[in-house]
C-alpha atoms as a PDB file:
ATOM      1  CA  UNK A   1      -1.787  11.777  -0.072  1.00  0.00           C
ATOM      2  CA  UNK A   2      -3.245  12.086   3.152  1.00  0.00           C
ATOM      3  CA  UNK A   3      -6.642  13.431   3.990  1.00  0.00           C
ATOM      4  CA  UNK A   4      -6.396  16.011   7.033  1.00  0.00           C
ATOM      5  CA  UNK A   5     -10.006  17.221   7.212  1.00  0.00           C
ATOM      6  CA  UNK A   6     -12.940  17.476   5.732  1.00  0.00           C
ATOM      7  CA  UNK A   7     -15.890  20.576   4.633  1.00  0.00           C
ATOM      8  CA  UNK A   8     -18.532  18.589   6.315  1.00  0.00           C
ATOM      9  CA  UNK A   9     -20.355  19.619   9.459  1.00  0.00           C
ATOM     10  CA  UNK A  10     -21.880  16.907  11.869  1.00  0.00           C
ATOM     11  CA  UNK A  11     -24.885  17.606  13.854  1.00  0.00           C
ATOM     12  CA  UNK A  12     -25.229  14.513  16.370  1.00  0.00           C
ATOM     13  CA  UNK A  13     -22.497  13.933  19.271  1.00  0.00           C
ATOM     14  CA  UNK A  14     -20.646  11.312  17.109  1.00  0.00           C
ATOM     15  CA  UNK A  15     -20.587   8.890  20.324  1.00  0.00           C
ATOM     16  CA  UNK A  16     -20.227   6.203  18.825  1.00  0.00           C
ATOM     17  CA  UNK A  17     -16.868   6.811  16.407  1.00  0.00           C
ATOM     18  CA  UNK A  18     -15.402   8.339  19.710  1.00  0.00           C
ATOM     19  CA  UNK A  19     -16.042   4.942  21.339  1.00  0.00           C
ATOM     20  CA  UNK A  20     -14.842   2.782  18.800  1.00  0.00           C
ATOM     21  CA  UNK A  21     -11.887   5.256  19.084  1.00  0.00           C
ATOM     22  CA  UNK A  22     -11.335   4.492  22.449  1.00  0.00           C
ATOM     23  CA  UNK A  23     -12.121   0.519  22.117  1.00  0.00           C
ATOM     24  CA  UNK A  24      -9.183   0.432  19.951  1.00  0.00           C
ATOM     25  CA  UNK A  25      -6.927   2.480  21.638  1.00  0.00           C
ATOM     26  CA  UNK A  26      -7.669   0.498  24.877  1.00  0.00           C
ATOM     27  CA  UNK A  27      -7.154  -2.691  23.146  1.00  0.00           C
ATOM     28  CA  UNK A  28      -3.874  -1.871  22.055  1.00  0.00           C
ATOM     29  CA  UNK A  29      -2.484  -0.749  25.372  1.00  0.00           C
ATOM     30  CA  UNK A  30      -4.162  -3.477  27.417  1.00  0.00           C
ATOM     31  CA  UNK A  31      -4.367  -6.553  25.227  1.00  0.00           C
ATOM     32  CA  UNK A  32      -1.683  -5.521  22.929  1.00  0.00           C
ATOM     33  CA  UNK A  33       0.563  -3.843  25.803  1.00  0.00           C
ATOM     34  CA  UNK A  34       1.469  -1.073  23.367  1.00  0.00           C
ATOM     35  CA  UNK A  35       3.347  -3.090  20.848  1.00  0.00           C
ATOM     36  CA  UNK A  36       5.659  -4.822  23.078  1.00  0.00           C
ATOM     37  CA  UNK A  37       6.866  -8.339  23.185  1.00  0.00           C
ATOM     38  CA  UNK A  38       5.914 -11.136  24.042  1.00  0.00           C
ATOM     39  CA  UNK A  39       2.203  -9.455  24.227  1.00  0.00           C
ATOM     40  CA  UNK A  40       1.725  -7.794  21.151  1.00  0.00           C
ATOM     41  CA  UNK A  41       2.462 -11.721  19.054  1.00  0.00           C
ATOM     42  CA  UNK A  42       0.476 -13.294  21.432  1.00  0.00           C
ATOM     43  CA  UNK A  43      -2.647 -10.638  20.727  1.00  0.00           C
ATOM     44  CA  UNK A  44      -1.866 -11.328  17.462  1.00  0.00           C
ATOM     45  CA  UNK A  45      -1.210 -15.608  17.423  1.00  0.00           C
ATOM     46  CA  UNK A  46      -4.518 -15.705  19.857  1.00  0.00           C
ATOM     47  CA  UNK A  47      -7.287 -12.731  18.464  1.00  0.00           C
ATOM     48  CA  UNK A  48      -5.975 -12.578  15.066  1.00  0.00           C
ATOM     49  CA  UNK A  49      -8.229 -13.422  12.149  1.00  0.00           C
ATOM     50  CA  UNK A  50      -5.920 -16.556  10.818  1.00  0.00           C
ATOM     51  CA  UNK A  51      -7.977 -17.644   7.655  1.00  0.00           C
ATOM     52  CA  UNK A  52      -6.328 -20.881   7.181  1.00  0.00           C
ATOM     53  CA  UNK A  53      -6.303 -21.908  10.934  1.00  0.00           C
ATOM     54  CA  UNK A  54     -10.188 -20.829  11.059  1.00  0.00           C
ATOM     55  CA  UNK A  55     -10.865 -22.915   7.722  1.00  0.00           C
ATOM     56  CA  UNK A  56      -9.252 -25.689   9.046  1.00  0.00           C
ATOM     57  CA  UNK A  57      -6.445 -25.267   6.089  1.00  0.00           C
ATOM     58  CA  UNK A  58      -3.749 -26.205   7.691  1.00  0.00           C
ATOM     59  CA  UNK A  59      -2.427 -28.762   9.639  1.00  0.00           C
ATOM     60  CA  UNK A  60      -2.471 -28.159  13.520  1.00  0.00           C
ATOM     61  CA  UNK A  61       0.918 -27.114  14.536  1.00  0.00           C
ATOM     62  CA  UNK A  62       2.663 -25.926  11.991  1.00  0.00           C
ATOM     63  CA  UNK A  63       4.420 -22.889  13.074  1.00  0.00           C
ATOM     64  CA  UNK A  64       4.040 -19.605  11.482  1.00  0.00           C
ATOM     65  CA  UNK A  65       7.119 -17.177  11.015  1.00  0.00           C
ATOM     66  CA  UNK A  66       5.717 -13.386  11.303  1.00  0.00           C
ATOM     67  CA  UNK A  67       9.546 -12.154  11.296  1.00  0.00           C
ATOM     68  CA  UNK A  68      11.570 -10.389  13.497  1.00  0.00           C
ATOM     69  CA  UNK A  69      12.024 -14.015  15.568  1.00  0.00           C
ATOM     70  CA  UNK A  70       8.004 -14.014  16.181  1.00  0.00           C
ATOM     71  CA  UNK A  71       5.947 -16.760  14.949  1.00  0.00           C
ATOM     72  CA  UNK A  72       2.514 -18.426  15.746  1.00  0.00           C
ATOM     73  CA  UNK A  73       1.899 -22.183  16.127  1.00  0.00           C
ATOM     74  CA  UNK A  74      -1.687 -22.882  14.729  1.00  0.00           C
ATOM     75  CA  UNK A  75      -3.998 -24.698  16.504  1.00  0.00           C
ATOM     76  CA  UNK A  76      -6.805 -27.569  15.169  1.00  0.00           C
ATOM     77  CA  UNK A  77      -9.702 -25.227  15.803  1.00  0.00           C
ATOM     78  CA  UNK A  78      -9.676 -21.190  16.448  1.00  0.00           C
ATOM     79  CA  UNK A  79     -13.009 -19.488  17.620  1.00  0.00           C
ATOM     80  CA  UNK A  80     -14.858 -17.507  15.318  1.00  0.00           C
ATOM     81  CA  UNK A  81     -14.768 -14.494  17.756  1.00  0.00           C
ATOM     82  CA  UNK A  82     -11.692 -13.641  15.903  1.00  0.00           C
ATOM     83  CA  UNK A  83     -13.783 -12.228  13.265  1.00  0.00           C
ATOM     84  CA  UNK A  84     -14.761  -9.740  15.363  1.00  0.00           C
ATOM     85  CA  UNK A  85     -11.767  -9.366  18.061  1.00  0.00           C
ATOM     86  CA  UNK A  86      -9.067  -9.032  14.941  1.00  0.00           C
ATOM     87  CA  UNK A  87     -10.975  -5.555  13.422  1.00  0.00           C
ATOM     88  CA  UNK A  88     -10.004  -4.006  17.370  1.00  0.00           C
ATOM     89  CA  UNK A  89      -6.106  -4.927  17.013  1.00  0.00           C
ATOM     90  CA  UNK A  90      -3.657  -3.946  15.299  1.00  0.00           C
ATOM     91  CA  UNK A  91      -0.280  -4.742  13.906  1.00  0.00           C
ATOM     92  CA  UNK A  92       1.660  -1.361  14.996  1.00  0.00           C
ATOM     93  CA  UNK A  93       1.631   2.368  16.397  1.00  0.00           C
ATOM     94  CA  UNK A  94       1.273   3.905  12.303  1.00  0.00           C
ATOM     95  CA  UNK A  95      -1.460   1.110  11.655  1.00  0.00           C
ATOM     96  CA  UNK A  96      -3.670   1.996  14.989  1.00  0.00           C
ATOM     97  CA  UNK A  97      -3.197   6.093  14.271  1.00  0.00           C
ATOM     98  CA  UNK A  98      -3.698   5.839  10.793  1.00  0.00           C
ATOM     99  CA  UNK A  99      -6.758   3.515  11.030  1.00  0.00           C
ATOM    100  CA  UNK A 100      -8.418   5.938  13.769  1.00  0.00           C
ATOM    101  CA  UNK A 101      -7.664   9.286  11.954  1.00  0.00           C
ATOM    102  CA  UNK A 102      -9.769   7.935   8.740  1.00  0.00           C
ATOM    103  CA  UNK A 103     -12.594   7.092  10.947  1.00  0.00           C
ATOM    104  CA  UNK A 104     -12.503  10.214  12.877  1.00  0.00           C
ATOM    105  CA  UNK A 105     -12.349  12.206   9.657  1.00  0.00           C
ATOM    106  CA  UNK A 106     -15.159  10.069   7.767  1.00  0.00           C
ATOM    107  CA  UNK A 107     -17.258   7.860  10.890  1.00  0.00           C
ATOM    108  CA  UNK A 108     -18.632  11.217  12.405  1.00  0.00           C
ATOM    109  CA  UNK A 109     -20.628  12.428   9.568  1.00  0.00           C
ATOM    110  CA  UNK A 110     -21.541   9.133   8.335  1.00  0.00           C
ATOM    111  CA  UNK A 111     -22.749   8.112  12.073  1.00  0.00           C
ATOM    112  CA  UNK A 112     -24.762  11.783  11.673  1.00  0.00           C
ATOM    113  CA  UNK A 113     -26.194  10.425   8.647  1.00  0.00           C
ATOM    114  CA  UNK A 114     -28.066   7.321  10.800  1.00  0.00           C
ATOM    115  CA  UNK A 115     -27.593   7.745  14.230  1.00  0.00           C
ATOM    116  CA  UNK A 116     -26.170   6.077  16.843  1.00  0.00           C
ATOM    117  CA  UNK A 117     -26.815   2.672  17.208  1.00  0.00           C
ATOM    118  CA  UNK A 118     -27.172   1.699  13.256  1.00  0.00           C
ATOM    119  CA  UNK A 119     -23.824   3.364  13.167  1.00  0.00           C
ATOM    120  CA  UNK A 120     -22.869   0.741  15.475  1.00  0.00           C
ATOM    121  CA  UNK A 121     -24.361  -2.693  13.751  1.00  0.00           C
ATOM    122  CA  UNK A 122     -23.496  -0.556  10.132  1.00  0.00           C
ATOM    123  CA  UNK A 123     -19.945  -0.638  11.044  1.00  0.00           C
ATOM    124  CA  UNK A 124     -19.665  -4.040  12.912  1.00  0.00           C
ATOM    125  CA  UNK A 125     -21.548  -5.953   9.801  1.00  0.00           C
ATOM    126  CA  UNK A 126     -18.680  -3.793   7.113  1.00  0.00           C
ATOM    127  CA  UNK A 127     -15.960  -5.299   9.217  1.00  0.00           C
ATOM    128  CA  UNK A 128     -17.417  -8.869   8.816  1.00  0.00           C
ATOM    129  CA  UNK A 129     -17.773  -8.732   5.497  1.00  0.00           C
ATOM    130  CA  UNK A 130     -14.453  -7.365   4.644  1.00  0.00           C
ATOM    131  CA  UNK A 131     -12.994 -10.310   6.871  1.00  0.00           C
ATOM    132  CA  UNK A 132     -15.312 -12.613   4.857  1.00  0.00           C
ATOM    133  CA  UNK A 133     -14.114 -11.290   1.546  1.00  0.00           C
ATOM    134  CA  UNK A 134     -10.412 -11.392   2.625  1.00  0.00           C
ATOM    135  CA  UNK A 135     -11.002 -15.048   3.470  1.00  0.00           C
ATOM    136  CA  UNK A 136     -12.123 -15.948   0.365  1.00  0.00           C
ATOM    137  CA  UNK A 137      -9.725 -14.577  -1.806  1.00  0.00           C
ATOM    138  CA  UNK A 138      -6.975 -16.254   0.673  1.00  0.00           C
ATOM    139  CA  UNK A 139      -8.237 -18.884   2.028  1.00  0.00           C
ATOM    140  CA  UNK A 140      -5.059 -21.046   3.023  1.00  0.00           C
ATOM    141  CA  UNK A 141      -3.009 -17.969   4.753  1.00  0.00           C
ATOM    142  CA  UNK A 142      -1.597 -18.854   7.966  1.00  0.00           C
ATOM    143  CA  UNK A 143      -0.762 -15.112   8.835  1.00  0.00           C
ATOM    144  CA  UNK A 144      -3.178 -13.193  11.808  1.00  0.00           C
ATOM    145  CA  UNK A 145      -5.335 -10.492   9.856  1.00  0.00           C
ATOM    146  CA  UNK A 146      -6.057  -7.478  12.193  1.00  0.00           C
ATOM    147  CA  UNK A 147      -6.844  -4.495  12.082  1.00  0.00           C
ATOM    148  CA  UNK A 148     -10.199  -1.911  11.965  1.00  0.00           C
ATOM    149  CA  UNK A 149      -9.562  -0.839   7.887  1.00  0.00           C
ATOM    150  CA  UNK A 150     -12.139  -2.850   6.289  1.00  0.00           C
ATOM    151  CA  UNK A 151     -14.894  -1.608   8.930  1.00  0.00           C
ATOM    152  CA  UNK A 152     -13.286   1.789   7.635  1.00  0.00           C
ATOM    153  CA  UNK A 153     -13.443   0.990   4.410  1.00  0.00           C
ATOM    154  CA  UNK A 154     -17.192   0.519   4.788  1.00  0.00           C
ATOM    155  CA  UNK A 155     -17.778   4.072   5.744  1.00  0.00           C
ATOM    156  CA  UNK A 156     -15.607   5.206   3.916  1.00  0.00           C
ATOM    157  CA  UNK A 157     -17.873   3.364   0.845  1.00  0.00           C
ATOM    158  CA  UNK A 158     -20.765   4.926   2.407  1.00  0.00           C
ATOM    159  CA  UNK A 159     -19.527   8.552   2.504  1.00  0.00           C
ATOM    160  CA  UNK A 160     -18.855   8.396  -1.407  1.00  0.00           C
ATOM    161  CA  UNK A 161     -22.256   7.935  -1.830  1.00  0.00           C
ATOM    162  CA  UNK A 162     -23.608  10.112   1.129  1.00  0.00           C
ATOM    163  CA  UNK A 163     -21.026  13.349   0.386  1.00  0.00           C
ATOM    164  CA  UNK A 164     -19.634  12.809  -2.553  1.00  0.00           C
ATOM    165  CA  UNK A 165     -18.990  16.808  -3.663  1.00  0.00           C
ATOM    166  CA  UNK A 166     -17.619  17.818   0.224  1.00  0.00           C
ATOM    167  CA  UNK A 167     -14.301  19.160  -0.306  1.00  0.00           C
ATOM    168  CA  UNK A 168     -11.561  16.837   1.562  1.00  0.00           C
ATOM    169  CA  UNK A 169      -8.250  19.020   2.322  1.00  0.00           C
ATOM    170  CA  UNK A 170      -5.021  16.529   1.899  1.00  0.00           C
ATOM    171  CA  UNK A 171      -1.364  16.392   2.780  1.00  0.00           C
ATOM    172  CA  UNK A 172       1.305  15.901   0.178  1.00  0.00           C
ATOM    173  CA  UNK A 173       5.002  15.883   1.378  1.00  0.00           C
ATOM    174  CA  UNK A 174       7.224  16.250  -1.114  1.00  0.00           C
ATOM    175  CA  UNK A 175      11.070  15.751   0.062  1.00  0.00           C
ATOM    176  CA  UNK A 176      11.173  18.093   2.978  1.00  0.00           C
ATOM    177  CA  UNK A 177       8.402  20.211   1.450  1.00  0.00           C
ATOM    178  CA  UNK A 178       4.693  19.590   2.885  1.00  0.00           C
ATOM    179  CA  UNK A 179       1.677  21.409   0.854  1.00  0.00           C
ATOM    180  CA  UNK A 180      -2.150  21.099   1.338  1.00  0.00           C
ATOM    181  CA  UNK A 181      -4.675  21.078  -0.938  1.00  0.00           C
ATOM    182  CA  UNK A 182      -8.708  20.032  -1.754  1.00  0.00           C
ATOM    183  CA  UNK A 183     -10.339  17.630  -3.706  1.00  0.00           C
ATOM    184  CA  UNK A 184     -13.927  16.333  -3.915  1.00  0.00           C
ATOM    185  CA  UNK A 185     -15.160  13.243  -1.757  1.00  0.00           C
ATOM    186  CA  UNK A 186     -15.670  11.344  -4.815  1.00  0.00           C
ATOM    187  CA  UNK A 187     -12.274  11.507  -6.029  1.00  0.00           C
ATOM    188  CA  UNK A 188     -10.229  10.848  -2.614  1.00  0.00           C
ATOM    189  CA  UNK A 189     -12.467   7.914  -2.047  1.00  0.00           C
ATOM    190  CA  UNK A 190     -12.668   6.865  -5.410  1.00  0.00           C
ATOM    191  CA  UNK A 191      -8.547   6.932  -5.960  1.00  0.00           C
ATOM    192  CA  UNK A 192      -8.295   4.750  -2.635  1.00  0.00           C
ATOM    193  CA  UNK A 193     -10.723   2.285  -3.535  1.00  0.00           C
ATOM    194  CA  UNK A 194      -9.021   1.993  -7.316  1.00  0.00           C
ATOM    195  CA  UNK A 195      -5.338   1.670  -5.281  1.00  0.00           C
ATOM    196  CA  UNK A 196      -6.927  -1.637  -3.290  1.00  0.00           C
ATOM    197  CA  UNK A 197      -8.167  -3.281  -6.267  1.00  0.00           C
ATOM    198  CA  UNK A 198      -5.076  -2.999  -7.618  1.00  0.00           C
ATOM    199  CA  UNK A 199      -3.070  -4.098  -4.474  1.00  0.00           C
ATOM    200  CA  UNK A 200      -5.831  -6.796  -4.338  1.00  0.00           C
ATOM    201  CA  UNK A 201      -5.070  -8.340  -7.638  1.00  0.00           C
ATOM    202  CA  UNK A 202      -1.178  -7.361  -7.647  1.00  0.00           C
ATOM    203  CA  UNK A 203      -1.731  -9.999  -4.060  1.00  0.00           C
ATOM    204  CA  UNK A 204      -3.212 -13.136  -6.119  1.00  0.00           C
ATOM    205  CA  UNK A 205      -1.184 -15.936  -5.673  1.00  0.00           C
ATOM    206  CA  UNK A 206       1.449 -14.046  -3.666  1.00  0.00           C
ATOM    207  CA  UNK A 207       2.697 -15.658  -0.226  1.00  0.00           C
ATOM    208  CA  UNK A 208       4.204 -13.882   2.717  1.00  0.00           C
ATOM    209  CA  UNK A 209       2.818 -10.941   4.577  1.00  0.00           C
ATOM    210  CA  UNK A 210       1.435  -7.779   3.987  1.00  0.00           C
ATOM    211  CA  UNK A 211      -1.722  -5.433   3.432  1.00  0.00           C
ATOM    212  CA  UNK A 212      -5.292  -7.292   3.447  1.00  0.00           C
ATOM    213  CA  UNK A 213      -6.590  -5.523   0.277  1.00  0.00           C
ATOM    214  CA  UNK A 214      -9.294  -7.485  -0.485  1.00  0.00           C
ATOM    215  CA  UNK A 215     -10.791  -6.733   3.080  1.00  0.00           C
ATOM    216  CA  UNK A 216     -10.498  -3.131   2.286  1.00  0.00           C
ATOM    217  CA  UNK A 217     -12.481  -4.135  -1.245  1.00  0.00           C
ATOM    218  CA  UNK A 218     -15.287  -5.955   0.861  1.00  0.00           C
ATOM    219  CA  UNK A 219     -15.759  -3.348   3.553  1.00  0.00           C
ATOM    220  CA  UNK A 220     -15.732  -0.439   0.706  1.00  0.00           C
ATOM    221  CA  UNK A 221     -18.223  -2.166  -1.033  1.00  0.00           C
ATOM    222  CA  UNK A 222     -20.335  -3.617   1.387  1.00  0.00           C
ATOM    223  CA  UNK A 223     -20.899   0.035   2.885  1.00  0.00           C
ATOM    224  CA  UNK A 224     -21.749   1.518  -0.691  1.00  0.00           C
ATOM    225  CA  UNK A 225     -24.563  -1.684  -0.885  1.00  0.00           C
ATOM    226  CA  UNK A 226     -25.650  -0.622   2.952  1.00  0.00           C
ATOM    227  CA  UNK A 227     -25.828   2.520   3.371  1.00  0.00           C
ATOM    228  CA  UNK A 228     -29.467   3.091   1.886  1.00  0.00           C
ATOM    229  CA  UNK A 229     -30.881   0.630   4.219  1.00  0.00           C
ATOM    230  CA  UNK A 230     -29.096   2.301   7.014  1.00  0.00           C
ATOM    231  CA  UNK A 231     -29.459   6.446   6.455  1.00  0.00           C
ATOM    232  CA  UNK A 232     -31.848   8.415   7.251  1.00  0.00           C
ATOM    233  CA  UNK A 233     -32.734  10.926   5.206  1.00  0.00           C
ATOM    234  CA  UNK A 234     -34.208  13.515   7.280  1.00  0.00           C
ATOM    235  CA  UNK A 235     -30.560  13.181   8.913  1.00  0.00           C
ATOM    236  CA  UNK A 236     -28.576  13.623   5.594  1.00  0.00           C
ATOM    237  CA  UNK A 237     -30.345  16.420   4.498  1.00  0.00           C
ATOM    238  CA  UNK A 238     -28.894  18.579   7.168  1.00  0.00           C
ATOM    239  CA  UNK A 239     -25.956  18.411   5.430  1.00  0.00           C
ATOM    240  CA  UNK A 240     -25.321  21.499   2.772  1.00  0.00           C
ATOM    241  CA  UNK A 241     -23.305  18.755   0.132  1.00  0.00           C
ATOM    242  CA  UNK A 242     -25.128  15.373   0.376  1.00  0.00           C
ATOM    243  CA  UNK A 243     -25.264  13.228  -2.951  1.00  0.00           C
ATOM    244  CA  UNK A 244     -25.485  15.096  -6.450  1.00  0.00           C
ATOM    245  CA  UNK A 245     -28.764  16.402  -5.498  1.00  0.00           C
ATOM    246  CA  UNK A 246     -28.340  19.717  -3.638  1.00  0.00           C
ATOM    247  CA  UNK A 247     -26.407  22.181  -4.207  1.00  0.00           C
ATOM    248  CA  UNK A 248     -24.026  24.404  -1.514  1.00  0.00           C
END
């Protein structure tokens, strides 16, 4: 399933998702020279969140194999700018589109729902604390973490509590078959959040690569524990679904 769009107007200019748009869409063709070699490892060996490496885990050196013939050598020391630099790459073309067409479909209404600039630190303090979370759950991994999904998942966390009875219209492919259809907020959000804590625990003790699910836990739920502190209400109300307190 695939969410496509959403029943939920937005009143402000939502600035700031368009430039976080277009910060990650310029990273990936200038630092990340549009996924191809040597540059896209490098952007990932050098601005990549590497948990172990930042920890001090593992010993300086050791070389990391991200497959296809690409690997990273860790270093004694990484900066702990990579906490913020890794949520603005990412690992591939579906990863960056995918990642930008959830926050187009949910960062617009939640940025109406606060304005501008607490949209901004509201989505930059989700991302940190998914990285954080991630980190903790895997704390010796030696492979780069990027990507903007846990600062996603944190408005994403905060629209289940903001909108949680707008209508979001999905794609299903079936075979060759495509069909559309509508479910509430609540459940769309709710389904993706139960899918990561059960990719998060199905990851315990695993090795090798794959999805950061626990950052997409800590983002999730660091924007439902937020978003109070952060919304304005005068701002949400404009909205004809927000919480279970209005009707249509």
């Amino acid at each position: 399933m695939f969410p496509i769009r959403d029943e939920n107007p937005h009143f402000l200019t939502p600035g700031v998702t368009i430039a976080i748009v277009a910060a990650n869409a310029l990273c990936w063709i200038y630092v990340q020279g549009l996924g191809g070699e040597p540059t896209l490892s490098a952007s990932l060996c050098e601005l990549g969140l590497i948990p172990g490496e930042l920890l001090g885990n593992v010993r300086p050196g050791t070389r990391v194999d991200l497959g296809a013939g690409i690997s990273c050598v860790l270093q004694d020391t990484t900066g702990w700018y990579t906490l913020l630099s890794s949520m603005f790459l990412h690992a591939g073309w579906l990863h960056l589109l995918s990642n930008m067409w959830f926050l187009w479909i949910f960062g617009n209404n939640v940025e109406d729902s606060m304005g501008h600039l607490r949209f901004l630190v509201f989505y930059v303090t989700c991302g940190l604390a998914a990285a954080v979370l991630q980190i903790v759950f895997d704390p010796t991994s030696t492979l780069p973490m990027v990507g903007a999904s846990g600062a996603i998942g944190g408005v994403m966390g905060a629209y289940i509590l903001l909108y949680p009875r707008v209508r979001v219209h999905m794609l299903v492919i079936l075979g060759i078959f495509p069909f559309t259809f509508d479910v509430p907020a609540y459940f769309m959000l709710g389904y993706w959040f139960l899918l990561q804590l059960l990719g998060g625990a199905a990851s315990l003790g695993a090795t090798g690569g794959g999805v950061a699910f626990w950052a997409h836990v800590g983002g999730f739920a660091d924007g439902m524990l937020l978003i109070s502190a952060f919304e304005r209400e005068e701002y949400v109300r404009r909205h004809p679904f927000y919480g279970w307190r209005r009707g249509p």
